[in-house]
N, C-alpha and C. Protein backbone atom coordinates (compact mmCIF):
# COMPACT_ATOMS: atom_id res chain seq x y z
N UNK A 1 5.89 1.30 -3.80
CA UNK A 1 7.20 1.00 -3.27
C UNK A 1 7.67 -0.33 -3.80
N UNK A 2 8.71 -0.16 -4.05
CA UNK A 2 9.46 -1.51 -4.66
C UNK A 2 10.28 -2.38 -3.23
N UNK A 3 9.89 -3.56 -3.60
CA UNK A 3 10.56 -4.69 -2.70
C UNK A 3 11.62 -4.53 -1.95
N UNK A 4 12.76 -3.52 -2.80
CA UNK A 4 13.72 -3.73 -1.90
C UNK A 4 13.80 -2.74 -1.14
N UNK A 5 12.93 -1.48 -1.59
CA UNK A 5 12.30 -0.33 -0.60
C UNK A 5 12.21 -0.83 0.48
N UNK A 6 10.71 -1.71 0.43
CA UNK A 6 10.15 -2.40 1.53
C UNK A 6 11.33 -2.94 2.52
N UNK A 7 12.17 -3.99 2.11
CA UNK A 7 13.39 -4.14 3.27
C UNK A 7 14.15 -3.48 3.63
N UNK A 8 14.14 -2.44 2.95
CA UNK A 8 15.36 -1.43 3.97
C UNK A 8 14.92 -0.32 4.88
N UNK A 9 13.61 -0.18 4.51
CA UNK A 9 12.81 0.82 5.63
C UNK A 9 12.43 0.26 6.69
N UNK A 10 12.81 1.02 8.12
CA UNK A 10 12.52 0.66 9.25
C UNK A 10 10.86 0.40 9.53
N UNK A 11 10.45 -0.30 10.59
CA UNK A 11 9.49 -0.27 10.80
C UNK A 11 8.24 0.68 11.30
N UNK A 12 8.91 1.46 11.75
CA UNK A 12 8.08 3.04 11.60
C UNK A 12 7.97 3.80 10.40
N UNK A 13 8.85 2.97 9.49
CA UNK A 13 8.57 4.02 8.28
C UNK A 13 7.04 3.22 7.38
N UNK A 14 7.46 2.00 7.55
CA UNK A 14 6.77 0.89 7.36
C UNK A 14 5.45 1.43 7.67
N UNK A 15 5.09 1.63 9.00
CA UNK A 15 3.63 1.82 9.40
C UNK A 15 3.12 2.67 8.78
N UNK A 16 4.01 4.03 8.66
CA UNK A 16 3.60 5.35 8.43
C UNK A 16 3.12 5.32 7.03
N UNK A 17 4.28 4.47 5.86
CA UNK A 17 3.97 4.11 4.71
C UNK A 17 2.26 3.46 4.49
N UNK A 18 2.28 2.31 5.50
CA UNK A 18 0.99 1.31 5.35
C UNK A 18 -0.23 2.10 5.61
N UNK A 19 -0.60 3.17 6.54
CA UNK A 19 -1.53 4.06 6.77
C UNK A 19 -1.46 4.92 5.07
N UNK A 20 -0.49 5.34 4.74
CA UNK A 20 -0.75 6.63 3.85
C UNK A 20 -1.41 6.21 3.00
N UNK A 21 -0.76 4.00 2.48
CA UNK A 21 -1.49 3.62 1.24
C UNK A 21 -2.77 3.34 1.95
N UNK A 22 -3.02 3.00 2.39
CA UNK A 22 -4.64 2.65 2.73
C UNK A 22 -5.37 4.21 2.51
N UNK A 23 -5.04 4.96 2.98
CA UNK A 23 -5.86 6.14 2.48
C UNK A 23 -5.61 6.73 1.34
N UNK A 24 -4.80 6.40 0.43
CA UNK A 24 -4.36 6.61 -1.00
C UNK A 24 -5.72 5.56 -1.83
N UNK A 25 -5.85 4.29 -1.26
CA UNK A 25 -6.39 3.44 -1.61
C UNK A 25 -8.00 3.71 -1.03
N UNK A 26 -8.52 4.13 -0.23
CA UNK A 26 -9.41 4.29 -0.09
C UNK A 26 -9.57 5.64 -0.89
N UNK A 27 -9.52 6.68 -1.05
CA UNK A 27 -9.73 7.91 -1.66
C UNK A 27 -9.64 7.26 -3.31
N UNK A 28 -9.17 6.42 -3.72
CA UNK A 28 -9.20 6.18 -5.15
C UNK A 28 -10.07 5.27 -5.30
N UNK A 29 -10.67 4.56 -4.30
CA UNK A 29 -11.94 3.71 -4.34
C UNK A 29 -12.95 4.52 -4.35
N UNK A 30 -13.40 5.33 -3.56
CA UNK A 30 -14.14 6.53 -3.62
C UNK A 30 -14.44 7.13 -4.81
N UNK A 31 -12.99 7.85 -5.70
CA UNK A 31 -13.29 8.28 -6.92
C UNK A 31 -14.01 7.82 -7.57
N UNK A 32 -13.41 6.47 -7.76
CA UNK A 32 -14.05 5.47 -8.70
C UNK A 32 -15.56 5.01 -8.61
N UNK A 33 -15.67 5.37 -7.90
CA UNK A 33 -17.24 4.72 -7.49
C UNK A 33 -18.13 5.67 -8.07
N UNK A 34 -17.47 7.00 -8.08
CA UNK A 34 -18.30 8.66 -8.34
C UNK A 34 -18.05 8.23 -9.49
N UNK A 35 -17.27 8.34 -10.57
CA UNK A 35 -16.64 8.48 -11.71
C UNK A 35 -15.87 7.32 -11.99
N UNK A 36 -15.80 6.73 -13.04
CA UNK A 36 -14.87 5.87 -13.21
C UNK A 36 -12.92 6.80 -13.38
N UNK A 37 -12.36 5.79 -12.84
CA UNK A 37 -10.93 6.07 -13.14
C UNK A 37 -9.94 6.21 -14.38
N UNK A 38 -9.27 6.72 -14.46
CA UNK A 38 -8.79 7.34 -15.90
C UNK A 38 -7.72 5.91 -16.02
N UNK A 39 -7.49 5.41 -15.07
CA UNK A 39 -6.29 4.35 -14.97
C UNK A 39 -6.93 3.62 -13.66
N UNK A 40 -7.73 2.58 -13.87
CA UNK A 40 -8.21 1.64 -13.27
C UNK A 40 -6.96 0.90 -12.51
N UNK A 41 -6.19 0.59 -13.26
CA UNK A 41 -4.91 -0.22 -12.89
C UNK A 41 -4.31 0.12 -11.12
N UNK A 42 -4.87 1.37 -11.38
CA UNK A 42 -4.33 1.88 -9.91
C UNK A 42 -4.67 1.51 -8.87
N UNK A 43 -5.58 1.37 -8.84
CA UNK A 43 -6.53 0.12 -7.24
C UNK A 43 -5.45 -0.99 -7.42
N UNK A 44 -5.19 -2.03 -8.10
CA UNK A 44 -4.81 -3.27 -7.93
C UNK A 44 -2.96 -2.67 -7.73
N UNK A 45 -2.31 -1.61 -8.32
CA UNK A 45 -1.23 -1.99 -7.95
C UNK A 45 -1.39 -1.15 -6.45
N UNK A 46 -1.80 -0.47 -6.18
CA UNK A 46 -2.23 0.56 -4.54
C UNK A 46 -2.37 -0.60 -3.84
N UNK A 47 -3.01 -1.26 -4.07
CA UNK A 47 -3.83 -3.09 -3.21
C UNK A 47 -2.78 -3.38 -2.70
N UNK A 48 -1.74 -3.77 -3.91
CA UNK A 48 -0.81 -4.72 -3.88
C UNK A 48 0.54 -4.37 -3.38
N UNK A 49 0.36 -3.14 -3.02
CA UNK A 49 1.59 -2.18 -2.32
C UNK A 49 1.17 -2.73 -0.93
N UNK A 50 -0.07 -2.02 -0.76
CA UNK A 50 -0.52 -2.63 0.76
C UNK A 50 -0.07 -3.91 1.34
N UNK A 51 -0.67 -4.59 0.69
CA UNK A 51 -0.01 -6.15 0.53
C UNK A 51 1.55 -6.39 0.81
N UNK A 52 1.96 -5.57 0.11
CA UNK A 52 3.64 -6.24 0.19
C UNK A 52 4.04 -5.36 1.78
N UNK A 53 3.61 -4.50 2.17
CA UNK A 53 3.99 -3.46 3.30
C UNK A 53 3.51 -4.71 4.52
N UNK A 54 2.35 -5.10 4.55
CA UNK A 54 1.73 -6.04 5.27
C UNK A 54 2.11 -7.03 5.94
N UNK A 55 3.36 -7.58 4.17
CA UNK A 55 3.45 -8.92 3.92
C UNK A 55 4.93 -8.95 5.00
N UNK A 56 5.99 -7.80 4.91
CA UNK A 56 6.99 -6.99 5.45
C UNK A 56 7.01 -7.18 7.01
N UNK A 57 5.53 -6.71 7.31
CA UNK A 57 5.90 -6.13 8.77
C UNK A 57 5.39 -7.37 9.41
N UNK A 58 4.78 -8.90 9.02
CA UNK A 58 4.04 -9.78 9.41
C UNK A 58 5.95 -10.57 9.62
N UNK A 59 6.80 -10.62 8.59
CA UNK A 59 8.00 -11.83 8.86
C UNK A 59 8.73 -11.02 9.49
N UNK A 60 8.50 -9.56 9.76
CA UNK A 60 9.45 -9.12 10.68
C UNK A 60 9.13 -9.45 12.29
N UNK A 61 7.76 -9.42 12.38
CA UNK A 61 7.11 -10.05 13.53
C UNK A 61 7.50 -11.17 14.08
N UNK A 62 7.81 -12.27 13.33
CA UNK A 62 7.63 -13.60 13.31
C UNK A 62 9.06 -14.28 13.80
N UNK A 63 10.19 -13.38 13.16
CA UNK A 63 11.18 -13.35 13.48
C UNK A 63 11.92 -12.60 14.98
């Protein structure tokens, strides 16, 4: 998801999003561990999705 995704989706979409990548992200950690990955790259930008979803629902909090 791109940044400005991230701000315009409500916060239920938000959650629903943050669960799916964590299990997107865990199932491709998994692979990888069996087999290496055809596109390694994918853990760090999956990570970093998480991250920004995280990063989202923490200043919406705060505010």
């Amino acid at each position: 998801m791109k940044q400005s995704e991230i701000k315009e989706a409500s916060n239920v979409e938000l959650q629903e999003q943050l669960s799916e990548s964590r299990k997107s992200y865990s199932d491709l950690k998994m692979a990888h561990a069996i087999s290496p990955l055809e596109n390694p790259v994918q853990l760090r930008s999956q990570r970093r999705a998480i991250a920004r979803i995280e990063t989202e629902l923490t200043k919406r909090e705060v505010q």
